[in-house]
N, C-alpha and C. Protein backbone atom coordinates (compact mmCIF):
# COMPACT_ATOMS: atom_id res chain seq x y z
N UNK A 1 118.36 93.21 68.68
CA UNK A 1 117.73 92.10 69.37
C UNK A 1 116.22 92.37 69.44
N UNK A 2 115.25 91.48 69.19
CA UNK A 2 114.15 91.66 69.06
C UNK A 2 113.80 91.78 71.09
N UNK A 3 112.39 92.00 70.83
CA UNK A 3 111.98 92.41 71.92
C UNK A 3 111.81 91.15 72.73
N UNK A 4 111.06 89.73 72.13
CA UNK A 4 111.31 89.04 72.93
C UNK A 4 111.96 88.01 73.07
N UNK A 5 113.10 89.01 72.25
CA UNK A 5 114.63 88.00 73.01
C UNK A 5 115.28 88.74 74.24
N UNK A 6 114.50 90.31 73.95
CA UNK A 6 115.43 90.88 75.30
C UNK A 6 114.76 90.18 76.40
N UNK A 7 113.35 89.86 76.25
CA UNK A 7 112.94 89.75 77.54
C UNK A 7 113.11 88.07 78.18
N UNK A 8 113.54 87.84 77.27
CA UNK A 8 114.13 86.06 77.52
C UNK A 8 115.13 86.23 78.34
N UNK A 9 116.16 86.87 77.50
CA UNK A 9 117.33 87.37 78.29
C UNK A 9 117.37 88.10 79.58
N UNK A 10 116.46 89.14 79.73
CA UNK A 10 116.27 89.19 81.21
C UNK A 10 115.41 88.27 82.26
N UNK A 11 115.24 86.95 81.68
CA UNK A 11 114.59 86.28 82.29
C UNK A 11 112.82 86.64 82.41
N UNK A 12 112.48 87.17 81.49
CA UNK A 12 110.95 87.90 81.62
C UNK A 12 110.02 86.77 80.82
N UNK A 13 109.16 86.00 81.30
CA UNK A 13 108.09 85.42 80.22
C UNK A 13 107.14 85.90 80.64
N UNK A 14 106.67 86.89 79.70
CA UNK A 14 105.19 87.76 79.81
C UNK A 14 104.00 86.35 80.13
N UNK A 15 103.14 86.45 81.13
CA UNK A 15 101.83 85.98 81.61
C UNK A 15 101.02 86.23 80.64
N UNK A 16 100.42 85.18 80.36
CA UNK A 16 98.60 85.25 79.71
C UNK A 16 98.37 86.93 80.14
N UNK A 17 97.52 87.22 79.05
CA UNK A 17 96.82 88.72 79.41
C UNK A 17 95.63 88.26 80.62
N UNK A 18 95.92 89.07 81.71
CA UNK A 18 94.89 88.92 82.78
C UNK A 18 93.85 89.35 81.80
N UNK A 19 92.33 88.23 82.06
CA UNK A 19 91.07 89.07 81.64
C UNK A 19 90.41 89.82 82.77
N UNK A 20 89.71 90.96 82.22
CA UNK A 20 88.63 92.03 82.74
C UNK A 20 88.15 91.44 84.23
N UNK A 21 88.43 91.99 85.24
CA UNK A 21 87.54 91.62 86.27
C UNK A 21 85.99 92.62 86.28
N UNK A 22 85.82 93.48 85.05
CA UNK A 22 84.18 93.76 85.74
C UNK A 22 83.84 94.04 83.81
N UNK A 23 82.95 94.92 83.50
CA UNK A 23 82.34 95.12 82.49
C UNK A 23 83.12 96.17 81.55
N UNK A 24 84.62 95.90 81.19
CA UNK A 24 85.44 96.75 80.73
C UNK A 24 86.30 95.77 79.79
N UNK A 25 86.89 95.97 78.78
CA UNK A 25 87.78 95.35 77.93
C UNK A 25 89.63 95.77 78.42
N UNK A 26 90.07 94.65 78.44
CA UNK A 26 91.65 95.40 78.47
C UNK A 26 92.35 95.85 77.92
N UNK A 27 92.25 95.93 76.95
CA UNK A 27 92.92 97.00 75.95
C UNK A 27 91.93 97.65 74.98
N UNK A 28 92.04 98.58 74.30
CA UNK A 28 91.45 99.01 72.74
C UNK A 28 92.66 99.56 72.02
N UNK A 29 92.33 98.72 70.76
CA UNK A 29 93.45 99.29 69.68
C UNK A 29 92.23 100.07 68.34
N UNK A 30 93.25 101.19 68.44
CA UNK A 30 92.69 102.27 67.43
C UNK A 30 93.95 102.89 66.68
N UNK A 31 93.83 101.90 65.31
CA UNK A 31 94.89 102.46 64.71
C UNK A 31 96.44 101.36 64.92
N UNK A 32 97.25 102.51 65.37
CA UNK A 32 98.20 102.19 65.69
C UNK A 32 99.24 102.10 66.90
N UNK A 33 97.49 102.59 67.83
CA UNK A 33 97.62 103.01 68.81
C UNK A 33 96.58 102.35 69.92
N UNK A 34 97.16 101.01 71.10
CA UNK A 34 96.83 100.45 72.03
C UNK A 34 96.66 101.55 73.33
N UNK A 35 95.75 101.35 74.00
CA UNK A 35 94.97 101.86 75.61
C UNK A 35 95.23 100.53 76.17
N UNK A 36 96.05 100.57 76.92
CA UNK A 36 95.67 99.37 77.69
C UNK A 36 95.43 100.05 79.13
N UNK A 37 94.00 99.15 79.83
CA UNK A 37 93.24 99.43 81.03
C UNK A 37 94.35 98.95 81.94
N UNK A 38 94.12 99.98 83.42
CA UNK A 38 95.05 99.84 84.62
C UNK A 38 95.26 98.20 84.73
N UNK A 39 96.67 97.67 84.85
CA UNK A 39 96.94 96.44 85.51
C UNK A 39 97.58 96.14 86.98
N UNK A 40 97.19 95.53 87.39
CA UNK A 40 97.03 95.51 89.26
C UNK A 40 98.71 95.11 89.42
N UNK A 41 98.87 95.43 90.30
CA UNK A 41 100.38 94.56 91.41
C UNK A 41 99.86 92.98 91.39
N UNK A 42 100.12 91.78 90.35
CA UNK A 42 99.59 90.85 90.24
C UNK A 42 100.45 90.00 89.82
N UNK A 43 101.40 88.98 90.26
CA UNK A 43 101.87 87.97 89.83
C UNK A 43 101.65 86.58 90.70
N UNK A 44 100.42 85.92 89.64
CA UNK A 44 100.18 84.74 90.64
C UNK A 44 99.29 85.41 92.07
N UNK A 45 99.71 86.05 92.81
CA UNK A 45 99.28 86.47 93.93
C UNK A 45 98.97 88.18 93.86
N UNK A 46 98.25 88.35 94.39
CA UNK A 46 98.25 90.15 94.83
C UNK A 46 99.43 90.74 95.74
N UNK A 47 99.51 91.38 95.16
CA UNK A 47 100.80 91.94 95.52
C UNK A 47 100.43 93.56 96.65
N UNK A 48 99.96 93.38 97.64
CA UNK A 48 98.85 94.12 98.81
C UNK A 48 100.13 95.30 99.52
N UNK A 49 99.69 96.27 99.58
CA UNK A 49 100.26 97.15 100.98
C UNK A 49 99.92 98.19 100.82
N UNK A 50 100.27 99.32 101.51
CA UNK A 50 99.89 100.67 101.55
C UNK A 50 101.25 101.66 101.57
N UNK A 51 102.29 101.93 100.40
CA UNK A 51 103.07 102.77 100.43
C UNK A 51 102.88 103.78 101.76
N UNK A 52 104.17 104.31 102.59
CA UNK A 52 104.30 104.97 104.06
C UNK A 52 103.76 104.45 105.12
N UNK A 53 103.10 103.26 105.22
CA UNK A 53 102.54 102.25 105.90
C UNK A 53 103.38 100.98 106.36
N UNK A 54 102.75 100.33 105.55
CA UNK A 54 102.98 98.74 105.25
C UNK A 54 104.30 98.01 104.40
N UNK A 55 104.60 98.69 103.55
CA UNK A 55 105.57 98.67 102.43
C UNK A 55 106.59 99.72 102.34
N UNK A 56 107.87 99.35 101.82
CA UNK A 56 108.51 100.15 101.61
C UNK A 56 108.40 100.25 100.29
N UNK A 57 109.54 101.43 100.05
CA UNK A 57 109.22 102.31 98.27
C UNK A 57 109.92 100.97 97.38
N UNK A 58 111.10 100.06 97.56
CA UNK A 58 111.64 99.30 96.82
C UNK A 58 110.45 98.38 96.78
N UNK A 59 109.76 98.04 97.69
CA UNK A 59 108.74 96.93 97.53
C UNK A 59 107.71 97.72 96.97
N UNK A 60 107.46 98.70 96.62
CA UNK A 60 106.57 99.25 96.06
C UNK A 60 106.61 99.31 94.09
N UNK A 61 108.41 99.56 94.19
CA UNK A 61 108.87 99.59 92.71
C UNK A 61 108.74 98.39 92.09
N UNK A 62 108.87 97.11 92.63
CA UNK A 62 108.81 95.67 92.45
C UNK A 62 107.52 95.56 91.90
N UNK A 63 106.25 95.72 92.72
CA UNK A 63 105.30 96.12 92.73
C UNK A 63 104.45 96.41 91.33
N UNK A 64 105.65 97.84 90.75
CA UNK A 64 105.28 98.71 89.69
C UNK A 64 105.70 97.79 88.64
N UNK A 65 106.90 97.18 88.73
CA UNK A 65 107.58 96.54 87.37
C UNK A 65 106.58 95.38 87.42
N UNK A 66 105.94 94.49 88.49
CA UNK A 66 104.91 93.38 87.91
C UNK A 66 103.95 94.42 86.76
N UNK A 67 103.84 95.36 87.40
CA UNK A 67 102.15 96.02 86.58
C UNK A 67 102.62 96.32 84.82
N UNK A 68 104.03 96.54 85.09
CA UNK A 68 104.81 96.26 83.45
C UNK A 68 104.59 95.58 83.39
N UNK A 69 105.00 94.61 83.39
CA UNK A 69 104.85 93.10 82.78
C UNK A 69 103.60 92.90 82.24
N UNK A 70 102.77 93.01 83.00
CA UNK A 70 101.49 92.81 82.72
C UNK A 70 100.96 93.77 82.00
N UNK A 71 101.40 94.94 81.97
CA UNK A 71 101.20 95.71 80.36
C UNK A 71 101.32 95.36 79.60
N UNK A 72 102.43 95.06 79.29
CA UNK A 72 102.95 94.41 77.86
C UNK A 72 102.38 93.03 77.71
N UNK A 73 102.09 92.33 78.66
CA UNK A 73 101.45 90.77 78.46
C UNK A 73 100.00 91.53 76.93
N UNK A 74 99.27 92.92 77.62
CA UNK A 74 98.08 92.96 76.89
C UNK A 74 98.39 93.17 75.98
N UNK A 75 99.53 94.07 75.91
CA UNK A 75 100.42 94.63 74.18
C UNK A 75 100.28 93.56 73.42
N UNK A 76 101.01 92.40 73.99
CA UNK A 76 101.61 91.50 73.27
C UNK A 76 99.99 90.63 72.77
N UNK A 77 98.84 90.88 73.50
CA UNK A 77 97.38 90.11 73.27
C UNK A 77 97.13 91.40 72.02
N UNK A 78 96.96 92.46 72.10
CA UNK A 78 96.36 93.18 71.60
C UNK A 78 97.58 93.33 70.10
N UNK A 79 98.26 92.67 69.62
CA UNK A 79 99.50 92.58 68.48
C UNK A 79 98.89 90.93 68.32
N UNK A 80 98.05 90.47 68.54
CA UNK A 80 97.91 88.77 67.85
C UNK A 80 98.97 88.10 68.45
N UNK A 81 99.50 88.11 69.81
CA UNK A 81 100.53 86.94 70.41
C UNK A 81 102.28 87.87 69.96
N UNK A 82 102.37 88.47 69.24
CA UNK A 82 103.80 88.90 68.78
C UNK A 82 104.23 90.49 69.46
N UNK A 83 104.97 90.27 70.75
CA UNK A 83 105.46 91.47 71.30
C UNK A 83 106.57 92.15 70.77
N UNK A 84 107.11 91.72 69.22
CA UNK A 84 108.09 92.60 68.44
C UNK A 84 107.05 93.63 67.89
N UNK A 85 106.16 93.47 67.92
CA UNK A 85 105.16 94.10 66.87
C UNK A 85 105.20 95.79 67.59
N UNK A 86 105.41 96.09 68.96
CA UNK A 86 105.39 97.24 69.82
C UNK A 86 106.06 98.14 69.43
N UNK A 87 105.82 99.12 69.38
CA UNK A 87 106.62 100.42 68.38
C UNK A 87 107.75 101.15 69.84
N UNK A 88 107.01 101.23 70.91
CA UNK A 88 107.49 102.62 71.56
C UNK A 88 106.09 102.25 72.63
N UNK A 89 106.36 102.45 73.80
CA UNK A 89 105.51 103.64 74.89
C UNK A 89 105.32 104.70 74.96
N UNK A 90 104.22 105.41 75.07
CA UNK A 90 104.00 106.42 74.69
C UNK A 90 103.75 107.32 76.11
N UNK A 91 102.81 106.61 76.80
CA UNK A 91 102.55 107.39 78.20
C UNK A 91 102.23 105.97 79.78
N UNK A 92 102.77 106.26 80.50
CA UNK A 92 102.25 106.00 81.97
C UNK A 92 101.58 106.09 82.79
N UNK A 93 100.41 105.82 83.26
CA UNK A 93 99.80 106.76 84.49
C UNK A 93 99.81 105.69 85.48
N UNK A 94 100.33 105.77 86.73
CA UNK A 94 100.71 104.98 87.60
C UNK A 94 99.74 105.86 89.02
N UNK A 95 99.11 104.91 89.68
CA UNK A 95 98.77 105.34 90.92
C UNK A 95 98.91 104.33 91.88
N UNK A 96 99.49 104.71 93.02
CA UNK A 96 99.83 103.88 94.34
C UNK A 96 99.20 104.12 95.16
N UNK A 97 98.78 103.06 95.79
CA UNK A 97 98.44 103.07 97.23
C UNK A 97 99.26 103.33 98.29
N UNK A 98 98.95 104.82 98.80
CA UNK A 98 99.71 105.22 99.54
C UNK A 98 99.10 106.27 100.79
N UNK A 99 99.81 106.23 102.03
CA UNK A 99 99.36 107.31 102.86
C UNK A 99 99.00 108.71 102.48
N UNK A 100 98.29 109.48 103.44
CA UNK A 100 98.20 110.86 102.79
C UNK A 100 99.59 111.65 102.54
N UNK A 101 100.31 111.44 103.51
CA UNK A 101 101.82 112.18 104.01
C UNK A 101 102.59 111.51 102.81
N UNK A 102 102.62 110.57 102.39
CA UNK A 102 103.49 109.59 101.12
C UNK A 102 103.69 110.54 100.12
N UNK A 103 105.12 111.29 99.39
CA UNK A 103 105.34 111.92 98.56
C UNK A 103 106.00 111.04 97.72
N UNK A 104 106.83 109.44 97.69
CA UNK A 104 107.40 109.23 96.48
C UNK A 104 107.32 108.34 95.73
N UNK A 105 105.34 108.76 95.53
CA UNK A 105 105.18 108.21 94.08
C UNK A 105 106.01 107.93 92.78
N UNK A 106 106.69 108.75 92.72
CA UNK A 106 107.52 108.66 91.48
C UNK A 106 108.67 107.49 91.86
N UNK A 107 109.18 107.47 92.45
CA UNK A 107 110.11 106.30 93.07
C UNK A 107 109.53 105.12 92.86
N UNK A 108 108.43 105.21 93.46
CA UNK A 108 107.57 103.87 93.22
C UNK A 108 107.37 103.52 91.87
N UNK A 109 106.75 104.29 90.76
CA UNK A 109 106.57 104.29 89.47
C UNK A 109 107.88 103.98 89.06
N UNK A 110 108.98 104.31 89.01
CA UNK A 110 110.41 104.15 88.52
C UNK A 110 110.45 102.32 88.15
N UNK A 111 109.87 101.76 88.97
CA UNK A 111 110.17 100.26 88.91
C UNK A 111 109.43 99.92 87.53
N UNK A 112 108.66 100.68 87.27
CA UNK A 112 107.94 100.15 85.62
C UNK A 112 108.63 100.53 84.59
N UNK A 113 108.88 102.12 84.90
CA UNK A 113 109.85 102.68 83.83
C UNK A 113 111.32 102.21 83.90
N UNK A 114 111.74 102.10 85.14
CA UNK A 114 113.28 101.40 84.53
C UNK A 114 113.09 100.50 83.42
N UNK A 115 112.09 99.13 84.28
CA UNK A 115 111.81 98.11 83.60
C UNK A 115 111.70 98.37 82.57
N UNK A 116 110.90 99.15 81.92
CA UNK A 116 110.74 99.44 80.47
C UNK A 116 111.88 99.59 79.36
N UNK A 117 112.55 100.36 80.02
CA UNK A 117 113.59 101.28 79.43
C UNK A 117 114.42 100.50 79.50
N UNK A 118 114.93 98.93 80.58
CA UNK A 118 115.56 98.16 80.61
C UNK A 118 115.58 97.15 79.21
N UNK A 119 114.17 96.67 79.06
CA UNK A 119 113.55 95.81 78.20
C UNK A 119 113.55 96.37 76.71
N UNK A 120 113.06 97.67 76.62
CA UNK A 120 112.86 98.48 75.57
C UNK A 120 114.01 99.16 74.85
N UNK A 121 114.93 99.42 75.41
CA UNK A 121 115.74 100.89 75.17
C UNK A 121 115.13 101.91 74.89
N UNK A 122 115.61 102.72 74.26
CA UNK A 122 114.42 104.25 73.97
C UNK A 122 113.12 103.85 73.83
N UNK A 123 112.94 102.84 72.61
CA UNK A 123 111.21 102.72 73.36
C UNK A 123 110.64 102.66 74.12
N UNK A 124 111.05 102.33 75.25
CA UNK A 124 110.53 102.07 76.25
C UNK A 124 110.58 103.54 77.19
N UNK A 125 110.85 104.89 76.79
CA UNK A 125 111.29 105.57 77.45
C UNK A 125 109.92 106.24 76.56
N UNK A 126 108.78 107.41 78.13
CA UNK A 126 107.57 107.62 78.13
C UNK A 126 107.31 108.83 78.65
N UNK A 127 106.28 109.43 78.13
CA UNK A 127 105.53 110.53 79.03
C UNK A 127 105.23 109.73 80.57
N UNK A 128 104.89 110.25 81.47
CA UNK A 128 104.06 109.59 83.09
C UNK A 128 103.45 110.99 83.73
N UNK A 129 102.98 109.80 84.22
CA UNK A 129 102.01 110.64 85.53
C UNK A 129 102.20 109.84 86.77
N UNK A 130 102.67 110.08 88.08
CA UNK A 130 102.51 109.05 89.10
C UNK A 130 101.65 109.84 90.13
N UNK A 131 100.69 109.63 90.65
CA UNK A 131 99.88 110.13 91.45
C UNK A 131 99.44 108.78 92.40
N UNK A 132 99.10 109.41 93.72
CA UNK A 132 98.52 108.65 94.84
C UNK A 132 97.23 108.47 94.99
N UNK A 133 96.77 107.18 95.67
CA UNK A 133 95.15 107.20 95.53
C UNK A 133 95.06 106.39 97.47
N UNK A 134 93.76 106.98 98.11
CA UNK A 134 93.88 106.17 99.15
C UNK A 134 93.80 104.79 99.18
N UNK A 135 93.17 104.26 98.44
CA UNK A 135 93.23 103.01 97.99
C UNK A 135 93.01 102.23 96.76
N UNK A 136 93.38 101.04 96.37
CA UNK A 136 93.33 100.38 94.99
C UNK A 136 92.44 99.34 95.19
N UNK A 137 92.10 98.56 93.69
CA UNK A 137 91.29 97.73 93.75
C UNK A 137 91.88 96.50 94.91
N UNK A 138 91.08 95.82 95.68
CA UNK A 138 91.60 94.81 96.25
C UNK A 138 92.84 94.97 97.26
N UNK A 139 93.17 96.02 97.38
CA UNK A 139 94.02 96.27 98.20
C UNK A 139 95.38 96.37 98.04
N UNK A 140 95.81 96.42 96.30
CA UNK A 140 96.60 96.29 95.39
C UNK A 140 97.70 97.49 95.90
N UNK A 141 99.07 97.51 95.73
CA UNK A 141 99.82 98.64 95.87
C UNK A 141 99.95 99.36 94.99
N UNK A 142 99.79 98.81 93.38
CA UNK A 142 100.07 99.62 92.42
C UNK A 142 99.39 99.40 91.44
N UNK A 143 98.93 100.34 90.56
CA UNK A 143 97.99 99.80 88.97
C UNK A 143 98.79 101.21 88.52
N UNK A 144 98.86 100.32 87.19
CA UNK A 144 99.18 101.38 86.20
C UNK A 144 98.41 101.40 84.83
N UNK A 145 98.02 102.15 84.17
CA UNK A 145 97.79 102.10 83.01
C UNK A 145 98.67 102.45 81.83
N UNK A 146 98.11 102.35 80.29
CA UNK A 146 99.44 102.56 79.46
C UNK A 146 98.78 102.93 77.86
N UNK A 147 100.10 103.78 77.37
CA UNK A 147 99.30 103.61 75.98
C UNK A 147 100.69 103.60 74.88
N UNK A 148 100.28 102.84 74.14
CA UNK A 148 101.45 102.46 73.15
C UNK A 148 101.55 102.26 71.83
N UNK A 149 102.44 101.98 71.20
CA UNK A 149 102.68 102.65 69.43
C UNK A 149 102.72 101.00 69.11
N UNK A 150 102.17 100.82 67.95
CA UNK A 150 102.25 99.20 67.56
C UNK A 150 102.54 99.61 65.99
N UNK A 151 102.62 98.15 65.34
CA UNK A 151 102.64 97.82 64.13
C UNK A 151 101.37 97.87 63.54
């Protein structure tokens, strides 16, 4: 099954690639190989809280799987419109907004990587990093960044 029939099938229609909010490009492709720049907790609305605070970790994972989505929205910009074109994920770096005391970053991150691995099968399965930050742009719970294998 191509990729975006899986994501039909899970009910997924990747969003327009958010553009740049400051003096940065959202992706660079080199090669065969996409950077795509951190994407916010963003569907339609900001998706706001402070992991050990405000939010719990499931609302945090929710959170993480929008910032998928919106990865792959750039994949799919940075491939000319065609998200079969995606080889594999390669790496994750996920940071949450979270208290100092907050240890489960990784829980939180899980909501991108399931997603992935849901959408993907083995491709979708990645190096990561999930680390905490005191705060995100805008007040965001989660940004992740990404880097990935194309056609």
């Amino acid at each position: 099954m191509s990729i975006a029939a899986k994501l039909d099938s899970l009910g997924i229609n990747l969003p327009d690639a958010p553009a740049p909010a400051a003096n940065y490009v959202p992706f660079v492709r080199i090669g065969n190989i996409v950077y795509v720049s951190g994407q916010i907790s963003m569907a339609g609305d900001l998706i706001t809280g402070k992991l050990g605070d405000d939010m719990e970790i499931e609302a945090g994972a929710a959170a993480a799987k929008v910032c998928a989505i919106n990865l792959l929205a750039q994949v799919k910009a940075a491939c000319g419109g065609d998200i079969d074109k995606l080889v594999r994920v390669i790496k994750l770096t996920g940071f949450v907004n979270s208290t100092a005391d907050f240890t489960a970053q990784p829980q939180v991150i899980n909501g991108a990587s399931d997603f992935l691995v849901e959408a993907l099968g083995d491709a979708g399965r990645h190096s990561r990093s999930a680390v905490s930050a005191a705060s995100l742009p805008l007040g965001v719970a989660v940004e992740i960044e990404g880097i990935f294998e194309v056609q």
